[in-house]
N, C-alpha and C. Protein backbone atom coordinates (compact mmCIF):
# COMPACT_ATOMS: atom_id res chain seq x y z
N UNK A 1 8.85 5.00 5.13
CA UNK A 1 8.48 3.70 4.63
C UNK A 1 7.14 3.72 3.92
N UNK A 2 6.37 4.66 4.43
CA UNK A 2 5.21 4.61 3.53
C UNK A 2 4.96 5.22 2.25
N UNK A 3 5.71 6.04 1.85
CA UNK A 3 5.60 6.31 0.52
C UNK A 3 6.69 5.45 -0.10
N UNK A 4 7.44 5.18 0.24
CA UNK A 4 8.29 3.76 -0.09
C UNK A 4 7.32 3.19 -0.83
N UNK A 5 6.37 2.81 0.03
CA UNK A 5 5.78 1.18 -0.21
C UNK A 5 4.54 1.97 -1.27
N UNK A 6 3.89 2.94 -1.03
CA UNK A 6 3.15 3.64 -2.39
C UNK A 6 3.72 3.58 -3.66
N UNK A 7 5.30 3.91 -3.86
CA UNK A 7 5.68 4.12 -4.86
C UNK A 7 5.77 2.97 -5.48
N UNK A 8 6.39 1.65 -4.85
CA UNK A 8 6.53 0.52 -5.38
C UNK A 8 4.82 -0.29 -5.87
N UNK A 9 4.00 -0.25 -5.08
CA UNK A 9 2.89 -0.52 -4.94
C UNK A 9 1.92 0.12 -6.69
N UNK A 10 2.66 1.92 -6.84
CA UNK A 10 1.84 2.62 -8.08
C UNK A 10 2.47 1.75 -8.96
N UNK A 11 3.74 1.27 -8.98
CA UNK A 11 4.70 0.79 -10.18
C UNK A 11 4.88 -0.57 -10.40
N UNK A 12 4.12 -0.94 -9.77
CA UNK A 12 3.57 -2.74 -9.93
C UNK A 12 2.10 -2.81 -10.58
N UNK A 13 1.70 -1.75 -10.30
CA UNK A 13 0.43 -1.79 -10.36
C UNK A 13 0.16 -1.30 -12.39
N UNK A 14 1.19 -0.28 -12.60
CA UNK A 14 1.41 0.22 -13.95
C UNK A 14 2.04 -1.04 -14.76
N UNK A 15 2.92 -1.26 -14.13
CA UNK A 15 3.68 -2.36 -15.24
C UNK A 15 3.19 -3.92 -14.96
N UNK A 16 1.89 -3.55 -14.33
CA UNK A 16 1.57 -5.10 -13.94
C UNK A 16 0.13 -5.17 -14.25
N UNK A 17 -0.12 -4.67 -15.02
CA UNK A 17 -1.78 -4.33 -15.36
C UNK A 17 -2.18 -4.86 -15.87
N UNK A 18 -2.01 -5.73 -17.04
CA UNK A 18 -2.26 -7.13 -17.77
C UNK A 18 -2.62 -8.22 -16.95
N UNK A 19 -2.05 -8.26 -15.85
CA UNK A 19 -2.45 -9.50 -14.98
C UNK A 19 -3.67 -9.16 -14.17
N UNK A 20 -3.90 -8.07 -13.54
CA UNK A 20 -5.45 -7.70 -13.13
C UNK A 20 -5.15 -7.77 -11.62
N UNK A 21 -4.62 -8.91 -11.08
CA UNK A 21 -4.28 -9.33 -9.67
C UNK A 21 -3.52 -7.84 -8.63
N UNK A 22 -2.74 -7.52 -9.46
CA UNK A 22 -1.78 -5.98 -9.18
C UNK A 22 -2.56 -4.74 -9.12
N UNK A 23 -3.49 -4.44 -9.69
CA UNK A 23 -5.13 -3.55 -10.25
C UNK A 23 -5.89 -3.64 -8.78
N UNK A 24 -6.23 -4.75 -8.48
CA UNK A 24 -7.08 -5.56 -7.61
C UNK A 24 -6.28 -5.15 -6.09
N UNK A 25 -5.25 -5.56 -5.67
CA UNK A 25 -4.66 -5.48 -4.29
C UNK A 25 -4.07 -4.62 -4.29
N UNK A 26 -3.30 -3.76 -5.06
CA UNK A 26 -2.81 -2.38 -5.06
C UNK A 26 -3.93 -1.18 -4.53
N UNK A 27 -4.75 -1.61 -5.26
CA UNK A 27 -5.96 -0.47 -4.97
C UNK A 27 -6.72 -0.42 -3.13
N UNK A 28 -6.74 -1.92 -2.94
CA UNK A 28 -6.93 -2.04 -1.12
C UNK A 28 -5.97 -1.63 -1.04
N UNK A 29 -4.47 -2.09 -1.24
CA UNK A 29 -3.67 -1.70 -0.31
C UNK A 29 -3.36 -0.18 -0.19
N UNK A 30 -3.59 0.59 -1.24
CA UNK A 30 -3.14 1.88 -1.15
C UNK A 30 -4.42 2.89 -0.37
N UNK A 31 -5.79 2.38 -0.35
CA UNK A 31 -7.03 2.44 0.47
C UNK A 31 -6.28 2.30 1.93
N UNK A 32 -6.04 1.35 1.90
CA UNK A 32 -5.86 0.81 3.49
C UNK A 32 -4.71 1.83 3.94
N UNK A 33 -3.43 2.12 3.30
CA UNK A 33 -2.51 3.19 3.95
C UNK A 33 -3.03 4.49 4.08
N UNK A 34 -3.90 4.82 3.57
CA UNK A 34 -4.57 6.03 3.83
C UNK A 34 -5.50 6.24 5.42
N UNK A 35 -6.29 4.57 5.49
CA UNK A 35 -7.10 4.86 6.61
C UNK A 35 -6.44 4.17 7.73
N UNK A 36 -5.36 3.09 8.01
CA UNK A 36 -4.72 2.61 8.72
C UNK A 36 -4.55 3.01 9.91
N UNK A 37 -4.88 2.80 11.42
CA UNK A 37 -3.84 3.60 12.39
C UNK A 37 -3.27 2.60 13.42
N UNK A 38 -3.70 1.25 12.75
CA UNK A 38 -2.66 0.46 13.90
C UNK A 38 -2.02 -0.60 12.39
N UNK A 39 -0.97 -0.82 13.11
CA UNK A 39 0.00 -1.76 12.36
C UNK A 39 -0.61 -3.30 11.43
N UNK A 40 -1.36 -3.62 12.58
CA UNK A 40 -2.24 -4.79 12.46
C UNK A 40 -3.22 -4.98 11.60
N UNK A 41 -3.50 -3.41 11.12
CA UNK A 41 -5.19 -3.33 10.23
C UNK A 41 -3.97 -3.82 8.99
N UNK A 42 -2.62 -3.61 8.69
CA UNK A 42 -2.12 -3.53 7.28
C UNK A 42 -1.79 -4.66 6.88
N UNK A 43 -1.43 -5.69 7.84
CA UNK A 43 -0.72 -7.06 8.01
C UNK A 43 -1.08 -7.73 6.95
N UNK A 44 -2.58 -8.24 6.45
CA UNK A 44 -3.42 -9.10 5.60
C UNK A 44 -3.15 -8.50 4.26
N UNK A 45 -2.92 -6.93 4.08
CA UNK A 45 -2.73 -6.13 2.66
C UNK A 45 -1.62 -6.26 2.49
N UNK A 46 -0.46 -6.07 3.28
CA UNK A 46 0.87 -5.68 2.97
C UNK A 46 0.82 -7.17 2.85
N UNK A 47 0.43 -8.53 3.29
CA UNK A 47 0.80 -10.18 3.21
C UNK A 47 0.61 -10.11 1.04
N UNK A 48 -0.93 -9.29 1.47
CA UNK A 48 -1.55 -10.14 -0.18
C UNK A 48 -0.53 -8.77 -1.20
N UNK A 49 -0.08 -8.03 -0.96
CA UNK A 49 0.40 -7.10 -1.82
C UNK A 49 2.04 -7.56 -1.95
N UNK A 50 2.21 -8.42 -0.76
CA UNK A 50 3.84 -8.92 -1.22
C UNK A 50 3.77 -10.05 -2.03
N UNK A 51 2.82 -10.78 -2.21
CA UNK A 51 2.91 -12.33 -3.29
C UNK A 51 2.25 -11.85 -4.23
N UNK A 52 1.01 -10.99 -4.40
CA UNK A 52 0.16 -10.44 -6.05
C UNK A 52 0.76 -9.60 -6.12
N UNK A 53 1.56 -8.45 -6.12
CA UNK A 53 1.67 -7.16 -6.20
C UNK A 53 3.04 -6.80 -6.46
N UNK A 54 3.95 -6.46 -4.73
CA UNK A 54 5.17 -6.21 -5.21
C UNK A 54 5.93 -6.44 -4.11
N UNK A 55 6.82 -7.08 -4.53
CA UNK A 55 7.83 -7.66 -3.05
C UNK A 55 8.37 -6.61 -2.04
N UNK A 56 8.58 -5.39 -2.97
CA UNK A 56 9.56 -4.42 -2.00
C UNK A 56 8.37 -3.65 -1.31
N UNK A 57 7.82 -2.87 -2.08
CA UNK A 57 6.18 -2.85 -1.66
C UNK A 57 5.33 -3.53 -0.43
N UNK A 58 5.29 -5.11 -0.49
CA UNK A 58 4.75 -5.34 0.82
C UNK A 58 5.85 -5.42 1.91
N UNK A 59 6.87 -5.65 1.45
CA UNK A 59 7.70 -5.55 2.78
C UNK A 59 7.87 -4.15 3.26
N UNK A 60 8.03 -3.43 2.67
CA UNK A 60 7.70 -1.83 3.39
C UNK A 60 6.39 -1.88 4.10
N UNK A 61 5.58 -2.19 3.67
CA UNK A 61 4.42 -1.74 4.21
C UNK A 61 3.93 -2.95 5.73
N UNK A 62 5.06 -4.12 5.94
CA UNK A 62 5.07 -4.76 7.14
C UNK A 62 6.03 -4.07 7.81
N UNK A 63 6.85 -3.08 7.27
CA UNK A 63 7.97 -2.25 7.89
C UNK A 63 7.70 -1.09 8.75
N UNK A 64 6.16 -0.55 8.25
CA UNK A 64 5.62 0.69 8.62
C UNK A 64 5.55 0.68 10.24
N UNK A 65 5.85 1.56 10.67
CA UNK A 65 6.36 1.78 11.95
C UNK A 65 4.55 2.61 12.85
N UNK A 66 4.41 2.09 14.10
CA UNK A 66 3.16 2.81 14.37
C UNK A 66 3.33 4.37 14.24
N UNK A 67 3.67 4.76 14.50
CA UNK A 67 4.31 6.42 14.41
C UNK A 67 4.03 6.97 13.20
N UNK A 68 4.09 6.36 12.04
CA UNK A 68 3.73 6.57 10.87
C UNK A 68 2.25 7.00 10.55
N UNK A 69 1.71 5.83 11.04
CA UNK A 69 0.52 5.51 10.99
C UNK A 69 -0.28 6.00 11.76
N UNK A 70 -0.24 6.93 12.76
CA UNK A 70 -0.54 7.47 13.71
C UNK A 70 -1.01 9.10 13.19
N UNK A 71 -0.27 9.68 12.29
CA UNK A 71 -0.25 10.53 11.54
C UNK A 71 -2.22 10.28 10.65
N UNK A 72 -2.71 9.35 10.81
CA UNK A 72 -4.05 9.12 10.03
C UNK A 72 -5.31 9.63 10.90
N UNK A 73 -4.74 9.76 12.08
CA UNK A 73 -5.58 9.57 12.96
C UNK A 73 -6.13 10.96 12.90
N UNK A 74 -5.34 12.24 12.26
CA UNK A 74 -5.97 13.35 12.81
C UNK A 74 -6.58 13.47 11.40
């Protein structure tokens, strides 16, 4: 699910670049999957990255499973 939600996230962000808003929350949100290790830190990014950004995108990234994310920690 998490490169799911990267991929959709790079490709909103490319074809959505005129608007600035996609530029702007793509860039936290793809910050934030990098340093993430509980579910909860993503909630507010994956919220603002599903209405500015990209629908399939934030719903993956409310999809992300702790186990995933757990993987940051080392």
């Amino acid at each position: 699910m998490k490169t799911a939600a990267k991929v959709f996230i790079i490709l909103s962000m490319v074809f959505g670049f005129w608007v600035i808003l996609p530029l702007i929350f793509g860039g936290i949100a793809l910050g934030k999957l990098k340093t993430a290790t509980t579910k909860s830190e993503l909630t507010t990014s994956a919220v603002l990255v599903l209405l500015f950004c990209s629908l399939l995108g934030g719903i993956f990234m409310l999809c992300i499973s702790e186990e995933e994310l757990a993987a940051n920690k080392q």
